[in-house]
PDB file of N, CA and C in Angstrom:
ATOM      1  N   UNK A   1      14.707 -13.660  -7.856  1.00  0.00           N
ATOM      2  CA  UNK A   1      13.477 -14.030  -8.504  1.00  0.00           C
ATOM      3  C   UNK A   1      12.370 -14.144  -7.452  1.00  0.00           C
ATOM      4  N   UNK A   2      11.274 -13.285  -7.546  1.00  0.00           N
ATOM      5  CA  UNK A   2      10.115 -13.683  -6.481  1.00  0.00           C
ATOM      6  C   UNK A   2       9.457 -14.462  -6.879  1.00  0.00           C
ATOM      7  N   UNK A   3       9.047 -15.908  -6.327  1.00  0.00           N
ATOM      8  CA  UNK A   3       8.049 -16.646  -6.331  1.00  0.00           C
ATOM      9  C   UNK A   3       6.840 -16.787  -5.335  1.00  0.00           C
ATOM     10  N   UNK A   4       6.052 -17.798  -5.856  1.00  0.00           N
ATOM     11  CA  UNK A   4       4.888 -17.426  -5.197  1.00  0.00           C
ATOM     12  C   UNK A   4       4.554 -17.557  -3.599  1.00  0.00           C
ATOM     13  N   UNK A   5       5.277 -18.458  -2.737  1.00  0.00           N
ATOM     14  CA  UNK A   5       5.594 -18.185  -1.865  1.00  0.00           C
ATOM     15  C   UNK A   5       5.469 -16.555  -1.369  1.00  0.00           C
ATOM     16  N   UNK A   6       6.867 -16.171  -2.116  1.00  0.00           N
ATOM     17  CA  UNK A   6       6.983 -14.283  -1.685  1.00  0.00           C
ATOM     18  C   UNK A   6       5.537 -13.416  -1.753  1.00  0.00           C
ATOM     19  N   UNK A   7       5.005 -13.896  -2.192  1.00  0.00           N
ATOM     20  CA  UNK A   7       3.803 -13.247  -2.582  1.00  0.00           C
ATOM     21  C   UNK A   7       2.347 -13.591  -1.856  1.00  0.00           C
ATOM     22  N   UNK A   8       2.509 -14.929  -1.128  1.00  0.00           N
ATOM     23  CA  UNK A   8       1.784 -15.506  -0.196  1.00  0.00           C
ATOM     24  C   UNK A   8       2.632 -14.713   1.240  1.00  0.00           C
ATOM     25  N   UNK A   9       3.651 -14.632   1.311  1.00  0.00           N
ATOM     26  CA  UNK A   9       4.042 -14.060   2.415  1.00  0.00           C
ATOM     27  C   UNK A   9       4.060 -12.375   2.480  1.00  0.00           C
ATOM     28  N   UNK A  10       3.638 -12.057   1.403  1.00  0.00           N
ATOM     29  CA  UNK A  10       3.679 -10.645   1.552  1.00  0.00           C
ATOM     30  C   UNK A  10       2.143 -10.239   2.074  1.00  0.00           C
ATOM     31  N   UNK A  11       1.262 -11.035   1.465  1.00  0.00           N
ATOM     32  CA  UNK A  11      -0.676 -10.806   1.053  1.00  0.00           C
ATOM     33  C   UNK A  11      -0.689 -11.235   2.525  1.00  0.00           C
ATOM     34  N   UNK A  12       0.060 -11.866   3.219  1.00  0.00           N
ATOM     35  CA  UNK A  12      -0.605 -12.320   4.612  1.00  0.00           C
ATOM     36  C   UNK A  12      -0.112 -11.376   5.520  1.00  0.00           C
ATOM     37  N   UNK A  13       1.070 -10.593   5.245  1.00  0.00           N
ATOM     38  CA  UNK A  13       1.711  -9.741   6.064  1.00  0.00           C
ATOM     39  C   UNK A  13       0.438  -8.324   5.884  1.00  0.00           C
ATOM     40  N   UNK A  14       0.221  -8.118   4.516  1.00  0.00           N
ATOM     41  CA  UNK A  14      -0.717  -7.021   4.235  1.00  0.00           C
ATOM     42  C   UNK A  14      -2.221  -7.037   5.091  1.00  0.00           C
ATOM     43  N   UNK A  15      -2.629  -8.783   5.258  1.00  0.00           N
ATOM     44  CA  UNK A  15      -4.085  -9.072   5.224  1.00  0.00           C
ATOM     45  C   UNK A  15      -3.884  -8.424   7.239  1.00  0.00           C
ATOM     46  N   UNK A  16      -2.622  -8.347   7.918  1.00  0.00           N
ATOM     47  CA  UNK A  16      -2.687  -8.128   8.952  1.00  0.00           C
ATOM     48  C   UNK A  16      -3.028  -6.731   9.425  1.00  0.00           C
ATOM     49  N   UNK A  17      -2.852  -5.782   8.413  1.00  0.00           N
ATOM     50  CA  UNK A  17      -3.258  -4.244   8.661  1.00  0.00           C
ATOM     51  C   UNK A  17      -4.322  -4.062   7.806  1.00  0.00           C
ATOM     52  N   UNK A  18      -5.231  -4.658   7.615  1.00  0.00           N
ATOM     53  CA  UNK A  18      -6.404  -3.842   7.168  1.00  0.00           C
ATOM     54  C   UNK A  18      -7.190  -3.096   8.035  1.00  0.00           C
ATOM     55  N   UNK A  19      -7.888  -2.096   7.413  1.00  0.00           N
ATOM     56  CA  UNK A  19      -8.405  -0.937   8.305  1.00  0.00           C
ATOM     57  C   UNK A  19      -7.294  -0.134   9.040  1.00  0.00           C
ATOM     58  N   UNK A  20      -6.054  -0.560   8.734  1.00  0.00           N
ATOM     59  CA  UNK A  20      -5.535   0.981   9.240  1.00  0.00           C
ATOM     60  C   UNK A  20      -4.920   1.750   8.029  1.00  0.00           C
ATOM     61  N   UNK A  21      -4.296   2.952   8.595  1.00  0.00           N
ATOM     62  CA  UNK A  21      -4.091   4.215   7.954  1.00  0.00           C
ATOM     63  C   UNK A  21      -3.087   3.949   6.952  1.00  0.00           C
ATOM     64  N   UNK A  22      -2.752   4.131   5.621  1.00  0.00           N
ATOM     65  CA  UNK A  22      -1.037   3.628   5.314  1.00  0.00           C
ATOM     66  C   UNK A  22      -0.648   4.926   4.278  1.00  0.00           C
ATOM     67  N   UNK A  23       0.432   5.252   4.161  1.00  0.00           N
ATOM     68  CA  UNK A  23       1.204   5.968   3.322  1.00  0.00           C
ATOM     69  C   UNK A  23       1.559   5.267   1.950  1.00  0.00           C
ATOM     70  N   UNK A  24       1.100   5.570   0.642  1.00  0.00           N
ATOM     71  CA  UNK A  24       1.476   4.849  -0.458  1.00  0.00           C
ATOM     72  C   UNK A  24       3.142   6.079  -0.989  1.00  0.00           C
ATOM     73  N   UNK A  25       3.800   5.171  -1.258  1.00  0.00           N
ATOM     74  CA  UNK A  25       4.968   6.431  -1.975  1.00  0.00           C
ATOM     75  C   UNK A  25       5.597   5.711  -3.368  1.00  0.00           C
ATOM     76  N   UNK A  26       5.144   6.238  -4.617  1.00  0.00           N
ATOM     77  CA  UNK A  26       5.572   5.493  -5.541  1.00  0.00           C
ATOM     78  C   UNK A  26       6.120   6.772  -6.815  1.00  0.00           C
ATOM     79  N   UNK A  27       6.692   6.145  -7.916  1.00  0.00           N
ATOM     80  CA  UNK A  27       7.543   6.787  -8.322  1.00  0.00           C
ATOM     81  C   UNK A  27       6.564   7.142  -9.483  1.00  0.00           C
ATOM     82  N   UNK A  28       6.313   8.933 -10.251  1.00  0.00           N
ATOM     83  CA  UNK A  28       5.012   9.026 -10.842  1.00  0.00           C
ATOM     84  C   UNK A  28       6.462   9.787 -12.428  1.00  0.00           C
ATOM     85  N   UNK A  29       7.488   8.919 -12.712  1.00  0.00           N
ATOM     86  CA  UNK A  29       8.245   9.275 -13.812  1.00  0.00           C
ATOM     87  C   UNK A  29       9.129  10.919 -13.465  1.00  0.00           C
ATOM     88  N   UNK A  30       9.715  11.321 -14.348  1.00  0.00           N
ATOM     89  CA  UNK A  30      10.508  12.214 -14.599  1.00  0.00           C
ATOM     90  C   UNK A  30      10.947  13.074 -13.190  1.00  0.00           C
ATOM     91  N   UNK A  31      11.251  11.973 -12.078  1.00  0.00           N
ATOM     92  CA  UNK A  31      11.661  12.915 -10.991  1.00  0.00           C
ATOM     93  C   UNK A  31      10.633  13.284 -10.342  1.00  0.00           C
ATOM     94  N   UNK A  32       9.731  12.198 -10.169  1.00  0.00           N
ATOM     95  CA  UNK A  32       8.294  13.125  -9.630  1.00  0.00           C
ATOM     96  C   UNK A  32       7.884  11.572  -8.610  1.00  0.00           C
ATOM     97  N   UNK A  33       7.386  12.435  -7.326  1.00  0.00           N
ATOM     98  CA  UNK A  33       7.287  10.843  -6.041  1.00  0.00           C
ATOM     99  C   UNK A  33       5.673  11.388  -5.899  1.00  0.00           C
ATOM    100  N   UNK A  34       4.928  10.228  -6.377  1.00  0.00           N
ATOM    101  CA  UNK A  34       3.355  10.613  -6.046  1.00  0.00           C
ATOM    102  C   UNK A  34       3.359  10.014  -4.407  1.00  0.00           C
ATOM    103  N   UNK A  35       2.853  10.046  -3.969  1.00  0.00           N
ATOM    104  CA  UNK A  35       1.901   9.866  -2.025  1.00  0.00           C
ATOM    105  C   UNK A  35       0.768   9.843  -2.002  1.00  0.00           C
ATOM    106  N   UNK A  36       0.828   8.988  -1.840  1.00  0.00           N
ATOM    107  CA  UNK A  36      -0.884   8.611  -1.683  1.00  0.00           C
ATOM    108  C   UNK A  36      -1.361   8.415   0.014  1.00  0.00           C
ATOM    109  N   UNK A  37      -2.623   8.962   0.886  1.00  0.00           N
ATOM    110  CA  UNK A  37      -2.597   7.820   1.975  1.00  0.00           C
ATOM    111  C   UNK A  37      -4.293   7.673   2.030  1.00  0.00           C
ATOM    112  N   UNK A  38      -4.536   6.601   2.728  1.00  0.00           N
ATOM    113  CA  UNK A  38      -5.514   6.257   2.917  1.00  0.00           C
ATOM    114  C   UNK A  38      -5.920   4.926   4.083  1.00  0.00           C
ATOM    115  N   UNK A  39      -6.850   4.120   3.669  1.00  0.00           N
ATOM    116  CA  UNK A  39      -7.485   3.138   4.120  1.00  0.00           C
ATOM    117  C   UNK A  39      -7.126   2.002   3.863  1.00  0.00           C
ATOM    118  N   UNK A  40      -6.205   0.480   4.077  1.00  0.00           N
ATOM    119  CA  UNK A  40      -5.897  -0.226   3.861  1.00  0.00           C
ATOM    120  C   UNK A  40      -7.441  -0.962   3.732  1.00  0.00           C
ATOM    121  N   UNK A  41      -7.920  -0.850   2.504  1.00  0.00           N
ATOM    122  CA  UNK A  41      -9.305  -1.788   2.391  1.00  0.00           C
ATOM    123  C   UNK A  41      -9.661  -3.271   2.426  1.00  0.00           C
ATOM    124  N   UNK A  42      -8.533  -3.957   1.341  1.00  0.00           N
ATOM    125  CA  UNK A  42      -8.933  -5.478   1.320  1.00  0.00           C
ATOM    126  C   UNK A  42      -7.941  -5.935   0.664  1.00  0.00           C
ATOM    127  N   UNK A  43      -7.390  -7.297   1.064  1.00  0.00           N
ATOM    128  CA  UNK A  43      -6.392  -7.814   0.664  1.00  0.00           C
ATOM    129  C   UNK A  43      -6.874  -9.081  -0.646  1.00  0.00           C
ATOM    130  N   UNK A  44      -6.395  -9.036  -2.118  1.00  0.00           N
ATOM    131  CA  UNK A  44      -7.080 -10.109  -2.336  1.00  0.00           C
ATOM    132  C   UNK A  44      -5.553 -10.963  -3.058  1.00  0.00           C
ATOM    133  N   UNK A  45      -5.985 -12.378  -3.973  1.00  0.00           N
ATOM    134  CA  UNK A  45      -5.145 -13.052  -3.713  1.00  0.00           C
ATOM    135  C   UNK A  45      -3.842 -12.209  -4.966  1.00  0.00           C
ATOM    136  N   UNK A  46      -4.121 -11.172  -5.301  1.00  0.00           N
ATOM    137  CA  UNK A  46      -2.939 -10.698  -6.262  1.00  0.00           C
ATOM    138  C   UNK A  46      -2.947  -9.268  -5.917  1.00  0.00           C
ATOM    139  N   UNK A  47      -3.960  -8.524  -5.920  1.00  0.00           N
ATOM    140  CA  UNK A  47      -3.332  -7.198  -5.466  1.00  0.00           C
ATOM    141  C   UNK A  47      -4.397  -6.540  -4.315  1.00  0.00           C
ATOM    142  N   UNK A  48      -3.717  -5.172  -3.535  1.00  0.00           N
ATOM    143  CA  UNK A  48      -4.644  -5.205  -2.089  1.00  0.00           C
ATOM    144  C   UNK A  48      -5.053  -3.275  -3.051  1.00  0.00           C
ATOM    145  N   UNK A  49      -6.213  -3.098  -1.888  1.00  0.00           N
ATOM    146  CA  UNK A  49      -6.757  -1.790  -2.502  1.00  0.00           C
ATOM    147  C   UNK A  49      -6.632  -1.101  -1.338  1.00  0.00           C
ATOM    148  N   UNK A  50      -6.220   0.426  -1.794  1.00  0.00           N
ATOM    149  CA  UNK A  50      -6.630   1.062  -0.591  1.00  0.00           C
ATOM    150  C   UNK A  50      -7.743   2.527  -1.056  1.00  0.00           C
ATOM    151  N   UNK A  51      -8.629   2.774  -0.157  1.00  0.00           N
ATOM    152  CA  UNK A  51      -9.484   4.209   0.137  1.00  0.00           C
ATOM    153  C   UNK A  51      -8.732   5.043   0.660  1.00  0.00           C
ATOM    154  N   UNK A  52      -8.440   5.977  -0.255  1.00  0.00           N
ATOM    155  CA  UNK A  52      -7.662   7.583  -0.414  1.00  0.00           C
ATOM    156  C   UNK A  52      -8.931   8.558  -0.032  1.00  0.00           C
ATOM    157  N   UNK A  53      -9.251   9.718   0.478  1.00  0.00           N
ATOM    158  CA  UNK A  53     -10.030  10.548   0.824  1.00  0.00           C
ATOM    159  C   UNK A  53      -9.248  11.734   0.143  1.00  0.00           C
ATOM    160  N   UNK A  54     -10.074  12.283  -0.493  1.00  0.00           N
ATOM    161  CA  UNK A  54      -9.712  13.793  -1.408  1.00  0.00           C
ATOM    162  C   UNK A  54      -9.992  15.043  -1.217  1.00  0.00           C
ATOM    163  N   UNK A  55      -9.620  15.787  -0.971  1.00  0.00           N
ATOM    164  CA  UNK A  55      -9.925  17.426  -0.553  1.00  0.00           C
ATOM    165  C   UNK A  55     -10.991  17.818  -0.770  1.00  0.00           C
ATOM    166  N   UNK A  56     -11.730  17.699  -2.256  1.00  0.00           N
ATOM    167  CA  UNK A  56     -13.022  17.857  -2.440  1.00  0.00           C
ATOM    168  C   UNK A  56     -14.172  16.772  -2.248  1.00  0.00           C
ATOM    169  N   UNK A  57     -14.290  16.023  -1.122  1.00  0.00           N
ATOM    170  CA  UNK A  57     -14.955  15.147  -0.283  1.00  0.00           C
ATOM    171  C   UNK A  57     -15.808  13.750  -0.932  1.00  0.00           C
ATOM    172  N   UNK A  58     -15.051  13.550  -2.134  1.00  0.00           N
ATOM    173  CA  UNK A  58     -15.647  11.928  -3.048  1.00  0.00           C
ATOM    174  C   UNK A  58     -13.926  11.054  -2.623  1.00  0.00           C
ATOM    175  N   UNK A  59     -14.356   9.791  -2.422  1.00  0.00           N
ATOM    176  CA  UNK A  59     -13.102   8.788  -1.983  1.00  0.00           C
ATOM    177  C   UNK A  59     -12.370   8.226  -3.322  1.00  0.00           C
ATOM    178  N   UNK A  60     -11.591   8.386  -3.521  1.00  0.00           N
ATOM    179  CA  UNK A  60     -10.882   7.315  -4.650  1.00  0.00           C
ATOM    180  C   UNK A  60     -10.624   5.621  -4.137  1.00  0.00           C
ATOM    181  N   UNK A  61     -10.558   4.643  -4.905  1.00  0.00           N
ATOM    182  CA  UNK A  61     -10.062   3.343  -4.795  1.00  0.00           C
ATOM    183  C   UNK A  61      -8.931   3.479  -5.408  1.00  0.00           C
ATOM    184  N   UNK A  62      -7.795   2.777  -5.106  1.00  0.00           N
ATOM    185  CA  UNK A  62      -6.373   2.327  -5.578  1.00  0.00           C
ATOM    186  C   UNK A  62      -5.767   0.961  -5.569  1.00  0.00           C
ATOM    187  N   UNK A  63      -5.744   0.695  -6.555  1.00  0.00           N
ATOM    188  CA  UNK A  63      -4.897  -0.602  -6.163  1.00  0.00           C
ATOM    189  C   UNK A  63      -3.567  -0.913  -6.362  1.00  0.00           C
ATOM    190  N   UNK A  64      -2.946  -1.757  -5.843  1.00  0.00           N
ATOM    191  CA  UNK A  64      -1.468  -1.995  -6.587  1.00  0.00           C
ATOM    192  C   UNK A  64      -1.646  -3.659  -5.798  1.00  0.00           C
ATOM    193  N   UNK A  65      -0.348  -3.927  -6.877  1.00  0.00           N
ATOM    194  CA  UNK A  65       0.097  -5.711  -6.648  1.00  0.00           C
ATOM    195  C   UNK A  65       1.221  -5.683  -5.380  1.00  0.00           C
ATOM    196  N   UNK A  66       1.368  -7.112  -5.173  1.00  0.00           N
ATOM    197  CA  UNK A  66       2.345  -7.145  -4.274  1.00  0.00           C
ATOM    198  C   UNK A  66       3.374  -7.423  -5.061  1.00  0.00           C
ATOM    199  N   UNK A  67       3.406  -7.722  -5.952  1.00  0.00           N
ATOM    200  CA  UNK A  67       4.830  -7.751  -6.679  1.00  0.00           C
ATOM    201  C   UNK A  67       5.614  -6.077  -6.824  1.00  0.00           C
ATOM    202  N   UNK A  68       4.565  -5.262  -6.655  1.00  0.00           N
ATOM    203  CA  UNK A  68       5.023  -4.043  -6.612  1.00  0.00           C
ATOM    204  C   UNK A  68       6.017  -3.371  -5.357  1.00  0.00           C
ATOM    205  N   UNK A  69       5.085  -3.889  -3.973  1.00  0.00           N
ATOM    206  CA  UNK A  69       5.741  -4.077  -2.946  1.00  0.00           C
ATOM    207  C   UNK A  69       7.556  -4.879  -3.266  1.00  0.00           C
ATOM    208  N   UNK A  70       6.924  -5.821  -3.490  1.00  0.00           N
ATOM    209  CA  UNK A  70       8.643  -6.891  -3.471  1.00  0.00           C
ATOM    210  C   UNK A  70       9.571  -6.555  -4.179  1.00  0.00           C
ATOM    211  N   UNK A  71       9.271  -5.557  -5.726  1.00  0.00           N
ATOM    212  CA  UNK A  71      10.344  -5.331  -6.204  1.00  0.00           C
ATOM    213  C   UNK A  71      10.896  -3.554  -6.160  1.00  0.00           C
ATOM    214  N   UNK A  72      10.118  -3.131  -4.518  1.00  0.00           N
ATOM    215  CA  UNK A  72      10.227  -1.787  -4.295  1.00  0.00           C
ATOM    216  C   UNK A  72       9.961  -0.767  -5.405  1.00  0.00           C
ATOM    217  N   UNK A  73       8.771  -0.786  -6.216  1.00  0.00           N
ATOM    218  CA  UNK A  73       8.108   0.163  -6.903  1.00  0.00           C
ATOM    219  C   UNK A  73       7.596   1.147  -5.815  1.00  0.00           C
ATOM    220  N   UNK A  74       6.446   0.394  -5.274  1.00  0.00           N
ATOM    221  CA  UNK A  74       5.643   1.008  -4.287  1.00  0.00           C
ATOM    222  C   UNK A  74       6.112   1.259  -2.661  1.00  0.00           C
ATOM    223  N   UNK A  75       6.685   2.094  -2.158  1.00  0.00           N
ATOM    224  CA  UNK A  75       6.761   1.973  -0.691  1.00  0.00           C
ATOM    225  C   UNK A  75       5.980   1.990  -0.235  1.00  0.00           C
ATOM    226  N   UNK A  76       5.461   1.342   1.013  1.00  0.00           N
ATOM    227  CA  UNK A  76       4.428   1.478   2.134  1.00  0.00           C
ATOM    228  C   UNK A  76       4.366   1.287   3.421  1.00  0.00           C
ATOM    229  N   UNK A  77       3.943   2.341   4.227  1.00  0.00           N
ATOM    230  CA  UNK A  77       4.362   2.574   5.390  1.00  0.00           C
ATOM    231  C   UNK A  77       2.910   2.265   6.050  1.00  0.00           C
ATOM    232  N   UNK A  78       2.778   1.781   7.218  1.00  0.00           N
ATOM    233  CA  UNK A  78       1.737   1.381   8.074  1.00  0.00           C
ATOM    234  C   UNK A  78       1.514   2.726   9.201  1.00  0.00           C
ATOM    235  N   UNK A  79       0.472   3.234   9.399  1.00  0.00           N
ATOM    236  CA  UNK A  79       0.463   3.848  10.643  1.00  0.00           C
ATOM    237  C   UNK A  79      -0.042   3.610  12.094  1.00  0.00           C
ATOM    238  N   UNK A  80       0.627   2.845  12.865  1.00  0.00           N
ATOM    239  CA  UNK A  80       0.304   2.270  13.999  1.00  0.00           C
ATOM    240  C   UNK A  80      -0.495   3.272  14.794  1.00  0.00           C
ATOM    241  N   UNK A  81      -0.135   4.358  15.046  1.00  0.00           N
ATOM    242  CA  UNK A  81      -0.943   5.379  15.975  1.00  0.00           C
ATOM    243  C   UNK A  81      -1.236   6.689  15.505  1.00  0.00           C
ATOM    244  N   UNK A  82      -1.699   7.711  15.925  1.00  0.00           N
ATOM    245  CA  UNK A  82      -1.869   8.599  15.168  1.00  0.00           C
ATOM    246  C   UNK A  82      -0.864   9.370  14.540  1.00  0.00           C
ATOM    247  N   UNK A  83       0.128   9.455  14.763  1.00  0.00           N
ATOM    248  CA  UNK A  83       1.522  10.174  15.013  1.00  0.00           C
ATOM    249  C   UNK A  83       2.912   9.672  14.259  1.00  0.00           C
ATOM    250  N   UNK A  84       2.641   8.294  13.830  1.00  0.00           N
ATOM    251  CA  UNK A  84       4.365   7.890  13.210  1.00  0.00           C
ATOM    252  C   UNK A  84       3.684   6.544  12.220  1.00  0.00           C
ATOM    253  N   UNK A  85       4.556   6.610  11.418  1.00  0.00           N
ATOM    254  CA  UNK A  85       4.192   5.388  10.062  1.00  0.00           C
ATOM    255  C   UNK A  85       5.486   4.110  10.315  1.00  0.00           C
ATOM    256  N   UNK A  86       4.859   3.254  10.429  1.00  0.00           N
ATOM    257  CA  UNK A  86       5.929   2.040  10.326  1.00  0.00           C
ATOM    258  C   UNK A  86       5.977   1.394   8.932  1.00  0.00           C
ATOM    259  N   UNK A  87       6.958   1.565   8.399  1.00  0.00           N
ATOM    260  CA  UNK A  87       7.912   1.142   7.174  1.00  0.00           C
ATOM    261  C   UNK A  87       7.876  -0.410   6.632  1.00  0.00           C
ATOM    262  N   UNK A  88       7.056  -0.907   6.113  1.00  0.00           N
ATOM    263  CA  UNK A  88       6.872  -2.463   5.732  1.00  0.00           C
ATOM    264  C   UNK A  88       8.095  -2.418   4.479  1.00  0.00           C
ATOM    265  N   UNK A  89       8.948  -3.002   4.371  1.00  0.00           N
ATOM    266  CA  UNK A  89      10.066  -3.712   3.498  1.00  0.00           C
ATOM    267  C   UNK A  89      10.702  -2.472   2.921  1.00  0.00           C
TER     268      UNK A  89
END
């Protein structure tokens, strides 16, 4: 059962990478893995947003909850440097 705790400890773990790069990987139904990446924008007290950049040059906003995180809907990977993504939970 996640309580709110889990969820205070997740939003503070998140509030530590804002402004960097992250990999979204979530499940888009019938055998199908959407990826998202972008801009870790802002952490708020229920769900964090990130800025996706699109081929044809307008930005999308995204959001998801951290409950999404905790009950592994959403994977998300951090990118520390230019080159490799570090794996949050």
């Amino acid at each position: 059962m996640i309580v709110k705790a889990d969820l205070d400890t997740c939003r503070r773990g998140m509030e530590a990478y804002v402004g960097k790069r992250v990999r979204l990987r979530s499940s888009g139904g019938r055998k199908r893995t959407i990826i998202q990446e972008g801009i870790l924008e802002n952490c708020y007290p229920n769900v964090f947003t990130v800025r996706c950049s699109k081929l044809n040059a307008y930005q999308e906003m995204i959001s998801y909850s951290y409950i999404d995180i905790l009950t592994r809907v959403v994977e998300i990977n951090i990118e520390p440097d230019a080159e490799h993504f570090e794996k949050i939970h």
